[in-house]
PDB file of N, CA and C in Angstrom:
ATOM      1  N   UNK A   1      24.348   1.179 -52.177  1.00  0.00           N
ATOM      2  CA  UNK A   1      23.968   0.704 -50.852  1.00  0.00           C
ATOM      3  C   UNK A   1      23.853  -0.810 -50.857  1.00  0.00           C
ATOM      4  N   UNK A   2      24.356  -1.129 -49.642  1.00  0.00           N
ATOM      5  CA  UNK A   2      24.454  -2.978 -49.656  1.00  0.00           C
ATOM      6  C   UNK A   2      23.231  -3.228 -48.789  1.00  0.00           C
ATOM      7  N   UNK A   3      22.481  -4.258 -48.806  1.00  0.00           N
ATOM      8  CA  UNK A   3      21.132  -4.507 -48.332  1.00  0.00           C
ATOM      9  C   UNK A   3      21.851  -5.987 -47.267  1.00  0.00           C
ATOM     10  N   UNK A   4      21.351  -5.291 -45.737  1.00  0.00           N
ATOM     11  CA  UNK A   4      21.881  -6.859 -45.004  1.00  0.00           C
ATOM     12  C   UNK A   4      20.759  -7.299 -44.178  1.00  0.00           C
ATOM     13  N   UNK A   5      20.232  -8.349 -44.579  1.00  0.00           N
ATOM     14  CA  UNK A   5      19.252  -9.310 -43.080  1.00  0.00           C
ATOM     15  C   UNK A   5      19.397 -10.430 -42.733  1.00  0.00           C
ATOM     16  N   UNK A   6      19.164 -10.399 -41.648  1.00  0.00           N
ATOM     17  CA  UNK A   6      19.313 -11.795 -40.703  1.00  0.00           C
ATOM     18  C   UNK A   6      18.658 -11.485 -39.856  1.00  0.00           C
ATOM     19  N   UNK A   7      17.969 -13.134 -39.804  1.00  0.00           N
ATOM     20  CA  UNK A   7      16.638 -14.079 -39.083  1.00  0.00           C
ATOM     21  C   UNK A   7      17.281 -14.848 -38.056  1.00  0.00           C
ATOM     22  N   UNK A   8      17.119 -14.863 -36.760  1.00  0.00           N
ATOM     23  CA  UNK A   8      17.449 -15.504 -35.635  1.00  0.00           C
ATOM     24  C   UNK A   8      16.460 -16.083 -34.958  1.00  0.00           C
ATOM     25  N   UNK A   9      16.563 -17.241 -34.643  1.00  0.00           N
ATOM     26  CA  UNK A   9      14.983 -18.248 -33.611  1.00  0.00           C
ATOM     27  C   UNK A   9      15.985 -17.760 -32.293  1.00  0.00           C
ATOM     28  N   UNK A  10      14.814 -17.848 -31.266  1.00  0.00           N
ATOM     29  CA  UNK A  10      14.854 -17.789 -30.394  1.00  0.00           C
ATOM     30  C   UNK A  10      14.063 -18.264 -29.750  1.00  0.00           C
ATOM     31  N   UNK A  11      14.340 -18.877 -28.081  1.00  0.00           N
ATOM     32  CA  UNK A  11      13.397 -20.061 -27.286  1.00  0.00           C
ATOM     33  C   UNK A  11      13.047 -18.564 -26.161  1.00  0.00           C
ATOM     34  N   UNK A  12      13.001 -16.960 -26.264  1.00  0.00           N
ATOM     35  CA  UNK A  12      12.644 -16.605 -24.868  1.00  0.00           C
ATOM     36  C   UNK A  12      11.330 -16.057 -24.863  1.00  0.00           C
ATOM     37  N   UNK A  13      10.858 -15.680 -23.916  1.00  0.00           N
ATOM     38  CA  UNK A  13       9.160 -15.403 -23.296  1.00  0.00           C
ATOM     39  C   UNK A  13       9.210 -13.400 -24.995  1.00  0.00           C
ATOM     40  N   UNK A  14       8.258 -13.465 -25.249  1.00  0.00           N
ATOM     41  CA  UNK A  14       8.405 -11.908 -26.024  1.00  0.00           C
ATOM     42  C   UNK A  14       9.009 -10.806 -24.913  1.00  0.00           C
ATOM     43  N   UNK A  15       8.474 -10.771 -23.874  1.00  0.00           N
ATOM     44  CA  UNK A  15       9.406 -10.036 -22.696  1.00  0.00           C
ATOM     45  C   UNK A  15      10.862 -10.168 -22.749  1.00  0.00           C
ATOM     46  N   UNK A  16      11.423 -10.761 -22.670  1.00  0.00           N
ATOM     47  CA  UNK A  16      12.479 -11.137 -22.545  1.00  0.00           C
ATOM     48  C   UNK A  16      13.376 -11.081 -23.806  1.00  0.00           C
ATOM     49  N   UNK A  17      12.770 -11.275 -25.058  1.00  0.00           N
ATOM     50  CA  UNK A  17      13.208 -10.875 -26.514  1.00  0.00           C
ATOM     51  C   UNK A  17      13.537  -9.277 -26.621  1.00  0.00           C
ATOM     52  N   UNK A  18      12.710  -9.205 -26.377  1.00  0.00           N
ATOM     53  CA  UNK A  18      12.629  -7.540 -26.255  1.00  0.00           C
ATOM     54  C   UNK A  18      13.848  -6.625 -25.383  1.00  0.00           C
ATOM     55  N   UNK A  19      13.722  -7.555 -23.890  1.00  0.00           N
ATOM     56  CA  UNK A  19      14.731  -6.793 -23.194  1.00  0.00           C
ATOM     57  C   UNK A  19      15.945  -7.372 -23.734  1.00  0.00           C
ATOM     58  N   UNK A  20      16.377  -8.242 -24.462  1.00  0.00           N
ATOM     59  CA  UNK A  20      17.556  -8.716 -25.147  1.00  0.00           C
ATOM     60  C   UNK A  20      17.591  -7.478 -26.133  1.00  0.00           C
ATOM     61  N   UNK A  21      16.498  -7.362 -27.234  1.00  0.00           N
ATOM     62  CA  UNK A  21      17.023  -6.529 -27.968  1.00  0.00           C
ATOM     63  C   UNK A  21      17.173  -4.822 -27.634  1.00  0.00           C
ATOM     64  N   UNK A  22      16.928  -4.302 -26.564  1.00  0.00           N
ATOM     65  CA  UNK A  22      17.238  -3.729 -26.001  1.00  0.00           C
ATOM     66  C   UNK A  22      18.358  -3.308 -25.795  1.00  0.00           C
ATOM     67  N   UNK A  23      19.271  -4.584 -25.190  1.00  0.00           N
ATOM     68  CA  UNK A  23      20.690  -4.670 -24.808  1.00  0.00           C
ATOM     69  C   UNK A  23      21.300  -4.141 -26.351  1.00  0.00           C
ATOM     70  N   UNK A  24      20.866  -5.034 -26.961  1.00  0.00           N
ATOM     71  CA  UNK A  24      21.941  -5.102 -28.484  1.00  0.00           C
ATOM     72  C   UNK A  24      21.637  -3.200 -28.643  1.00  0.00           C
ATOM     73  N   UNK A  25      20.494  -2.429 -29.110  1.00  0.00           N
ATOM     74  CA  UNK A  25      20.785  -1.674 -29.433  1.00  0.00           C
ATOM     75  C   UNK A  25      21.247  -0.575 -28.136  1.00  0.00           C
ATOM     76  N   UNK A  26      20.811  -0.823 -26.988  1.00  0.00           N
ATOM     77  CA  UNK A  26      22.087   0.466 -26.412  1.00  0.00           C
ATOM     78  C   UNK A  26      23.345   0.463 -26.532  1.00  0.00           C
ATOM     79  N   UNK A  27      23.597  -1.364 -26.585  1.00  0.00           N
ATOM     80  CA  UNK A  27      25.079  -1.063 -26.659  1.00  0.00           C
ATOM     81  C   UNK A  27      25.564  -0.802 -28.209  1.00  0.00           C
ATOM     82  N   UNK A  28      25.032  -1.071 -29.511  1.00  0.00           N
ATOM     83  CA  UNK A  28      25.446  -0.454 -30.485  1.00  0.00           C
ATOM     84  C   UNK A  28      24.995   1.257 -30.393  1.00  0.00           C
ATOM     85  N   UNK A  29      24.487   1.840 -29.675  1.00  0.00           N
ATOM     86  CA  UNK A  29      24.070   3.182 -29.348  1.00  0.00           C
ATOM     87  C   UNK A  29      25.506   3.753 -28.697  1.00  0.00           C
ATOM     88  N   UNK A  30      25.976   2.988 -27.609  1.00  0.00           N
ATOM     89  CA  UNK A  30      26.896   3.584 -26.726  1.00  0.00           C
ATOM     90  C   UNK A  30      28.508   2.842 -27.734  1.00  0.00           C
ATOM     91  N   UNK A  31      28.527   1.920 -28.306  1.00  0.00           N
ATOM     92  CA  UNK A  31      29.614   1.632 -29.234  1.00  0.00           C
ATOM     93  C   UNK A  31      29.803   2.545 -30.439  1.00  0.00           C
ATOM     94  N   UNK A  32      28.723   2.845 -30.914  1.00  0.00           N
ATOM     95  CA  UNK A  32      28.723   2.947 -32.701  1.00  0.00           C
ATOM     96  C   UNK A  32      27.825   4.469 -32.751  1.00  0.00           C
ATOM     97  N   UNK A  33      27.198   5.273 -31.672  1.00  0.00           N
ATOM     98  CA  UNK A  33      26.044   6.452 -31.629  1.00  0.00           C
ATOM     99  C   UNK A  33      25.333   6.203 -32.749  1.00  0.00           C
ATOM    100  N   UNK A  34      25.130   4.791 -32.554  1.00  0.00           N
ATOM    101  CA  UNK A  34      23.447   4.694 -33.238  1.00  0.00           C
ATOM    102  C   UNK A  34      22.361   4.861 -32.746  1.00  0.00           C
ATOM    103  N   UNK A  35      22.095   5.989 -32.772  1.00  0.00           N
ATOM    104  CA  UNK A  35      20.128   6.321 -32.542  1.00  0.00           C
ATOM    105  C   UNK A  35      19.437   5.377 -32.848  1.00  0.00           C
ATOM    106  N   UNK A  36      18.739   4.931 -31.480  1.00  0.00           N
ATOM    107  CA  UNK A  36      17.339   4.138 -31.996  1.00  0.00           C
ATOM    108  C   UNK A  36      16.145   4.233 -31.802  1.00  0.00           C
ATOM    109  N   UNK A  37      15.129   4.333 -31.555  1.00  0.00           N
ATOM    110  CA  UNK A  37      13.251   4.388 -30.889  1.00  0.00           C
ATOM    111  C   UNK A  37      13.047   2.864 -31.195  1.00  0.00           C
ATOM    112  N   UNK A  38      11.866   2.664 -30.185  1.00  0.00           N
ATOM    113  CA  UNK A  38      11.343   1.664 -30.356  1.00  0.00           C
ATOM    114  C   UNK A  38       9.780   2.415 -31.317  1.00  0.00           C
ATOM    115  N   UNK A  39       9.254   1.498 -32.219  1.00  0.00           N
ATOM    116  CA  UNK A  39       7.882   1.392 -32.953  1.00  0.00           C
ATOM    117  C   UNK A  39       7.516   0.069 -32.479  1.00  0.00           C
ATOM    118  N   UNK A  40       6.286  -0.034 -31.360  1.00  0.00           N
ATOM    119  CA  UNK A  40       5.712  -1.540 -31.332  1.00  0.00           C
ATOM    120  C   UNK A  40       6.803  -2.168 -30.636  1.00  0.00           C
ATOM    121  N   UNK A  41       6.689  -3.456 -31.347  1.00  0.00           N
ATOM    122  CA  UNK A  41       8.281  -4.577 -31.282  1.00  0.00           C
ATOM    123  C   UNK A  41       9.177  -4.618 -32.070  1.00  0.00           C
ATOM    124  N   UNK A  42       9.296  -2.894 -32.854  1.00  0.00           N
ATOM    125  CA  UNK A  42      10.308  -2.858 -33.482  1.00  0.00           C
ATOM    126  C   UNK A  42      11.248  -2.275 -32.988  1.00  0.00           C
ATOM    127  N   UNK A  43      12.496  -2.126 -33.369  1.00  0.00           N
ATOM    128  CA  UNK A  43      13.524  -0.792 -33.358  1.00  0.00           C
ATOM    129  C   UNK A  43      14.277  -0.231 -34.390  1.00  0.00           C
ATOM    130  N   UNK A  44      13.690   0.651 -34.712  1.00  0.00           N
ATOM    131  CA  UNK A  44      14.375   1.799 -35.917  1.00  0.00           C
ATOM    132  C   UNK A  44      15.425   2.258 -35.348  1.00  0.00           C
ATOM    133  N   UNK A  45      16.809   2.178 -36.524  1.00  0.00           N
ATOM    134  CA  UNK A  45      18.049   2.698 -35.979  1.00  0.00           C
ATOM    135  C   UNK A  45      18.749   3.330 -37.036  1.00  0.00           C
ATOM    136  N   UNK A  46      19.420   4.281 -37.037  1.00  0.00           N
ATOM    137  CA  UNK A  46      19.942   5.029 -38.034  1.00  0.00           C
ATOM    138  C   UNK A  46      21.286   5.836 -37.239  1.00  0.00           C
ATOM    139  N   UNK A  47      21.766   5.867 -38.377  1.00  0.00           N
ATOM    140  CA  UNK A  47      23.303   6.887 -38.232  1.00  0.00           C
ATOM    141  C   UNK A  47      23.588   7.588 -39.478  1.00  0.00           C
ATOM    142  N   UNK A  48      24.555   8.154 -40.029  1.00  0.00           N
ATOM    143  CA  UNK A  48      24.985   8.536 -40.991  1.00  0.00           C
ATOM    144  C   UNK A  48      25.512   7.514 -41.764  1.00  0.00           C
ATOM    145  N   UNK A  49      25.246   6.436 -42.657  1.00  0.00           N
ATOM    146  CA  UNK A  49      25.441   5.547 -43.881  1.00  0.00           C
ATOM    147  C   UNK A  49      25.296   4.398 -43.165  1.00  0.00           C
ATOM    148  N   UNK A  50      23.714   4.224 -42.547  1.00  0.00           N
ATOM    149  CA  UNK A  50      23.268   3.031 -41.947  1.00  0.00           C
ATOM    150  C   UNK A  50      21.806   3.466 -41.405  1.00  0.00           C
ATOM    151  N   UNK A  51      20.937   2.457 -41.681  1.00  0.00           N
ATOM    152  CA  UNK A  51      19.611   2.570 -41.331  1.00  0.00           C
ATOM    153  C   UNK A  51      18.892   1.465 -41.184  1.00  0.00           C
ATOM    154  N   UNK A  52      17.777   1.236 -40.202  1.00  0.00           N
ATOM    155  CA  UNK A  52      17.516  -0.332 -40.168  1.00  0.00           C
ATOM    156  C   UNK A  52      16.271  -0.458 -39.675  1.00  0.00           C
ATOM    157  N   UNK A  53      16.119  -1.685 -39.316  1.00  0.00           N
ATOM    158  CA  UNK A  53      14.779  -2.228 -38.197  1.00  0.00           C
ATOM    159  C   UNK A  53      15.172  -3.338 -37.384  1.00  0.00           C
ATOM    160  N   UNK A  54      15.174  -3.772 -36.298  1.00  0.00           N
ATOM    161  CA  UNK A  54      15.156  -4.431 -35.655  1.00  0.00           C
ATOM    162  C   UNK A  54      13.907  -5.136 -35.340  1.00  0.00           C
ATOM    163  N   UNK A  55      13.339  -6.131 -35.832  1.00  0.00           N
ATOM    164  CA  UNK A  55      11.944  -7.168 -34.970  1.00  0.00           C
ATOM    165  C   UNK A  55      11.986  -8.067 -34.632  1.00  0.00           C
ATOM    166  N   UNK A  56      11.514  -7.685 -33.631  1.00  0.00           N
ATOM    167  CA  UNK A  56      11.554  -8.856 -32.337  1.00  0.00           C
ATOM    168  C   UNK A  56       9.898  -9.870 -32.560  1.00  0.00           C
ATOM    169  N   UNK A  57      10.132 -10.844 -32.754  1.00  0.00           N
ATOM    170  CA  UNK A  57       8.370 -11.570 -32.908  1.00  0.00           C
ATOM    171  C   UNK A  57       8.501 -12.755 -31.910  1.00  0.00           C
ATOM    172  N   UNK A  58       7.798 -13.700 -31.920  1.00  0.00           N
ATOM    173  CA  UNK A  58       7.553 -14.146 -30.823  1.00  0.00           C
ATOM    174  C   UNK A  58       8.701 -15.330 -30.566  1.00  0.00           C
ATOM    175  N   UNK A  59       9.439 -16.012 -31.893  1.00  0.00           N
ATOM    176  CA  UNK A  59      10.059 -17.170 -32.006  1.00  0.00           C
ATOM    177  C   UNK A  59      11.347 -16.922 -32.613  1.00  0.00           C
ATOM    178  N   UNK A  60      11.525 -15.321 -33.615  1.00  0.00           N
ATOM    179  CA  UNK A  60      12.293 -15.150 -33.834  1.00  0.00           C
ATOM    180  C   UNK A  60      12.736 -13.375 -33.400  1.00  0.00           C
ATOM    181  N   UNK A  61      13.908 -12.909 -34.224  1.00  0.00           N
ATOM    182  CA  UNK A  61      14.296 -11.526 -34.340  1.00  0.00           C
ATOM    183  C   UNK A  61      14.785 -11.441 -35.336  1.00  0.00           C
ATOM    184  N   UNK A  62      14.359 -10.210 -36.228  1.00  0.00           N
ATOM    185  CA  UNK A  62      15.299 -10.303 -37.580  1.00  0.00           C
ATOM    186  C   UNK A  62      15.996  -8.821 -37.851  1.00  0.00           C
ATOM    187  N   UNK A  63      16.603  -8.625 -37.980  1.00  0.00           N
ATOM    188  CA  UNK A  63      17.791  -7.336 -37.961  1.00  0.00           C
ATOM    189  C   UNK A  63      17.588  -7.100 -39.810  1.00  0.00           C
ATOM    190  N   UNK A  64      17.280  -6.046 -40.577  1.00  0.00           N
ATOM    191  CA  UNK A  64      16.921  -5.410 -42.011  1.00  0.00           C
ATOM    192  C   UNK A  64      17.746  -4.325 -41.937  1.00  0.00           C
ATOM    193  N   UNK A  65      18.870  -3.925 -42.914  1.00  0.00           N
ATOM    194  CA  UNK A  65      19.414  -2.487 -42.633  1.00  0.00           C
ATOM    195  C   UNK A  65      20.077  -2.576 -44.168  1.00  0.00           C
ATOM    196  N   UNK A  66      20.228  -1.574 -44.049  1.00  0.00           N
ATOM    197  CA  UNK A  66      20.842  -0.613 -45.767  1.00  0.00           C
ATOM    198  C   UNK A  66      21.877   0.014 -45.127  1.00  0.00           C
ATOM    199  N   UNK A  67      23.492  -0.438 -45.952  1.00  0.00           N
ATOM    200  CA  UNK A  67      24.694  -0.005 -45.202  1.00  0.00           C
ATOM    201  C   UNK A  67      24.954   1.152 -46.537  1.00  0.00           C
ATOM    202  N   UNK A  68      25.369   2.089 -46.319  1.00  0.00           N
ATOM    203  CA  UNK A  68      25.967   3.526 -47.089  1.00  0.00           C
ATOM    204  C   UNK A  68      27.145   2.549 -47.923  1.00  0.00           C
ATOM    205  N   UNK A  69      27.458   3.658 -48.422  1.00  0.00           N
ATOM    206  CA  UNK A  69      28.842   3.022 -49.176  1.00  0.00           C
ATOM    207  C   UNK A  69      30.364   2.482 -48.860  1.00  0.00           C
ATOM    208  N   UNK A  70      30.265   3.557 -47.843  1.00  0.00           N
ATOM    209  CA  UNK A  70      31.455   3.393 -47.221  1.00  0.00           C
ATOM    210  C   UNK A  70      31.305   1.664 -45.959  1.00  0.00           C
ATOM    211  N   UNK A  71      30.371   1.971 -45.451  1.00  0.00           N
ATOM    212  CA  UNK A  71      29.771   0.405 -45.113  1.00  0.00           C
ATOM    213  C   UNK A  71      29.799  -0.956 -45.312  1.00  0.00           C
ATOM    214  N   UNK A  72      29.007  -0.547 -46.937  1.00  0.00           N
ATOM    215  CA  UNK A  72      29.513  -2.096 -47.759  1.00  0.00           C
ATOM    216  C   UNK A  72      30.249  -2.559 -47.416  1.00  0.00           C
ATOM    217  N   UNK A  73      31.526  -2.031 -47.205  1.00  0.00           N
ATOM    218  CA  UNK A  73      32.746  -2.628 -47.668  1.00  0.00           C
ATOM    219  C   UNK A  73      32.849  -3.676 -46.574  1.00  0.00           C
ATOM    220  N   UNK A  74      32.651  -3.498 -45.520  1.00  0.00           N
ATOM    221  CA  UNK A  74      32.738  -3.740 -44.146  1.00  0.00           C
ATOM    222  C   UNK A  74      31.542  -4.706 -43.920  1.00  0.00           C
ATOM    223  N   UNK A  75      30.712  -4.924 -45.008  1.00  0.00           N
ATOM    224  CA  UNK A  75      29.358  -6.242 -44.486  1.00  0.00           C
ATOM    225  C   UNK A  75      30.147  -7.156 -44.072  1.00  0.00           C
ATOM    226  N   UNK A  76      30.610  -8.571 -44.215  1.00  0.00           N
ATOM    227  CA  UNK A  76      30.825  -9.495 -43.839  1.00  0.00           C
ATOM    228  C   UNK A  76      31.272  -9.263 -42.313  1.00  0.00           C
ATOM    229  N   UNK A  77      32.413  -8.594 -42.038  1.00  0.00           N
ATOM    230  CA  UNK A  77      32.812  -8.126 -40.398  1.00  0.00           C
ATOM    231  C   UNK A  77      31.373  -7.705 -39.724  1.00  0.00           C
ATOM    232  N   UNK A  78      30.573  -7.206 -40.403  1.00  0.00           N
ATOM    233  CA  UNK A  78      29.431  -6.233 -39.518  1.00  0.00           C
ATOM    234  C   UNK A  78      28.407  -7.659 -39.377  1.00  0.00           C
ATOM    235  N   UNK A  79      28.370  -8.638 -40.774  1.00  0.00           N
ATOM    236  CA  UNK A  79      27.219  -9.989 -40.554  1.00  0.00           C
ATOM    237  C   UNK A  79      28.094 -10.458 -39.539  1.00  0.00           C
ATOM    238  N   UNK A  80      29.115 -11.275 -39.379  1.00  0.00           N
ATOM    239  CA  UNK A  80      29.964 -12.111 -38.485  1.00  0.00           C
ATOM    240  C   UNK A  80      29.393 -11.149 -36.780  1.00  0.00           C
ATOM    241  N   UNK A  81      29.549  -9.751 -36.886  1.00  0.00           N
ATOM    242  CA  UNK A  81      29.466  -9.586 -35.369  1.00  0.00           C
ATOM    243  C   UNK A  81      27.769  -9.201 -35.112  1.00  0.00           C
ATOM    244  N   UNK A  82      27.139  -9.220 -36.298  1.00  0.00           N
ATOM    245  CA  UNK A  82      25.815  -9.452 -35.432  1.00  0.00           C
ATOM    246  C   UNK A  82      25.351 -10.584 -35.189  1.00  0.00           C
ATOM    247  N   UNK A  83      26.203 -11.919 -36.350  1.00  0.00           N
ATOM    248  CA  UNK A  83      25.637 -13.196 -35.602  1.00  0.00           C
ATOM    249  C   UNK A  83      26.071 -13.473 -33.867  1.00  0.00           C
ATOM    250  N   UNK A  84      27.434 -12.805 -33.625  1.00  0.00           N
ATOM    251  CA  UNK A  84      27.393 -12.883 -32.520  1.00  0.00           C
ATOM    252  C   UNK A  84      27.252 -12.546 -31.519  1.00  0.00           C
ATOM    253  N   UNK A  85      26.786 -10.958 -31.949  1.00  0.00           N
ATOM    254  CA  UNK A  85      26.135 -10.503 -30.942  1.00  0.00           C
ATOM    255  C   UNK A  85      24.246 -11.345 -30.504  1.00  0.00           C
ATOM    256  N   UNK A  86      24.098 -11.870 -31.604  1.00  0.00           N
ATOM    257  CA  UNK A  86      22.533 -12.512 -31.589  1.00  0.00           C
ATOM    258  C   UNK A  86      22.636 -13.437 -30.518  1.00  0.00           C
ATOM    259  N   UNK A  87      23.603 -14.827 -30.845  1.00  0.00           N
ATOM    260  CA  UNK A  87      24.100 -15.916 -30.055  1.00  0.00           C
ATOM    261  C   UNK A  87      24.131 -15.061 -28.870  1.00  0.00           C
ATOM    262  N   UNK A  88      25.056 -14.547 -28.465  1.00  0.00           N
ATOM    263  CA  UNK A  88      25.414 -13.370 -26.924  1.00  0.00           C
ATOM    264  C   UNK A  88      23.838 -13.145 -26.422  1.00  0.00           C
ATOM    265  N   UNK A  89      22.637 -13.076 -27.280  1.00  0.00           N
ATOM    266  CA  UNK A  89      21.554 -12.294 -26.242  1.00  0.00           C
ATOM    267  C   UNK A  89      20.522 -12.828 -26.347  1.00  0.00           C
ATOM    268  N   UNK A  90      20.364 -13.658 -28.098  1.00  0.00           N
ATOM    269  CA  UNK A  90      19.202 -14.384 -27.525  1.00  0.00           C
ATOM    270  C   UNK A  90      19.648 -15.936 -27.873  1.00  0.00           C
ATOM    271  N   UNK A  91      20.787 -16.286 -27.737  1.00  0.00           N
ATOM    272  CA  UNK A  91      21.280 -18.084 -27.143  1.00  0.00           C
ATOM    273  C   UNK A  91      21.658 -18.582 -28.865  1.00  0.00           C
ATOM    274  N   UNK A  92      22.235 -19.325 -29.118  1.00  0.00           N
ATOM    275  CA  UNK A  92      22.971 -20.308 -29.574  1.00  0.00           C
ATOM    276  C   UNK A  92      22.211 -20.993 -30.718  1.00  0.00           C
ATOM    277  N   UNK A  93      22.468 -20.718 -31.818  1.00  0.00           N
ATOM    278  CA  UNK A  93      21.917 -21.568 -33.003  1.00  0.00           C
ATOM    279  C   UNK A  93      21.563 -23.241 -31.974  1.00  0.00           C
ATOM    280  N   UNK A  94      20.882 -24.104 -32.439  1.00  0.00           N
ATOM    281  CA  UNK A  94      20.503 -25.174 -31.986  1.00  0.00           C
ATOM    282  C   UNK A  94      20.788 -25.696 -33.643  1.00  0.00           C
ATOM    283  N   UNK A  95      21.543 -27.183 -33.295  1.00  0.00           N
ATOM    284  CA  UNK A  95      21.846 -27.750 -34.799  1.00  0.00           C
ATOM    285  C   UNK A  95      20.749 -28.431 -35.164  1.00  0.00           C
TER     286      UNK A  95
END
């Protein structure tokens, strides 16, 4: 199992973090039938050779997941499109 996280800042109200991360996981729900629940300001998500957390805190969001084997292979494509799905919902690295 390959171990992937990433830490994202974000400038929005915790409301608004939240309904961002929201977006990200229905639409990996309705893309990918990843099951998710919310815990708190988290979101637990799982499929068959993928499992995770999503937290949302007040300044940042950080995405934690364990990819199956068949997965691995595929980290870098899967880091590249959650950085951009991050940029897409909660705004734009700041240099």
């Amino acid at each position: 199992m390959a171990a992937l996280s990433i830490v994202k800042k974000h400038r929005l109200s915790h409301k608004q973090a939240k309904a961002a991360a929201e977006k990200v996981a229905h639409d990996l729900h309705t893309r990918f039938q990843i099951d998710y629940r919310w815990e708190g300001d988290n979101i637990a998500f799982e499929r068959p050779g993928l499992s995770g957390e999503l937290q949302v805190g007040r300044d940042d969001v950080r995405l934690d997941c364990k990819l199956g084997f068949l997965l691995s292979a595929l980290k870098p494509a899967i880091e590249k499109e959650v950085h951009k799905e991050f940029d897409r919902h909660f705004g734009a690295s700041k240099a």
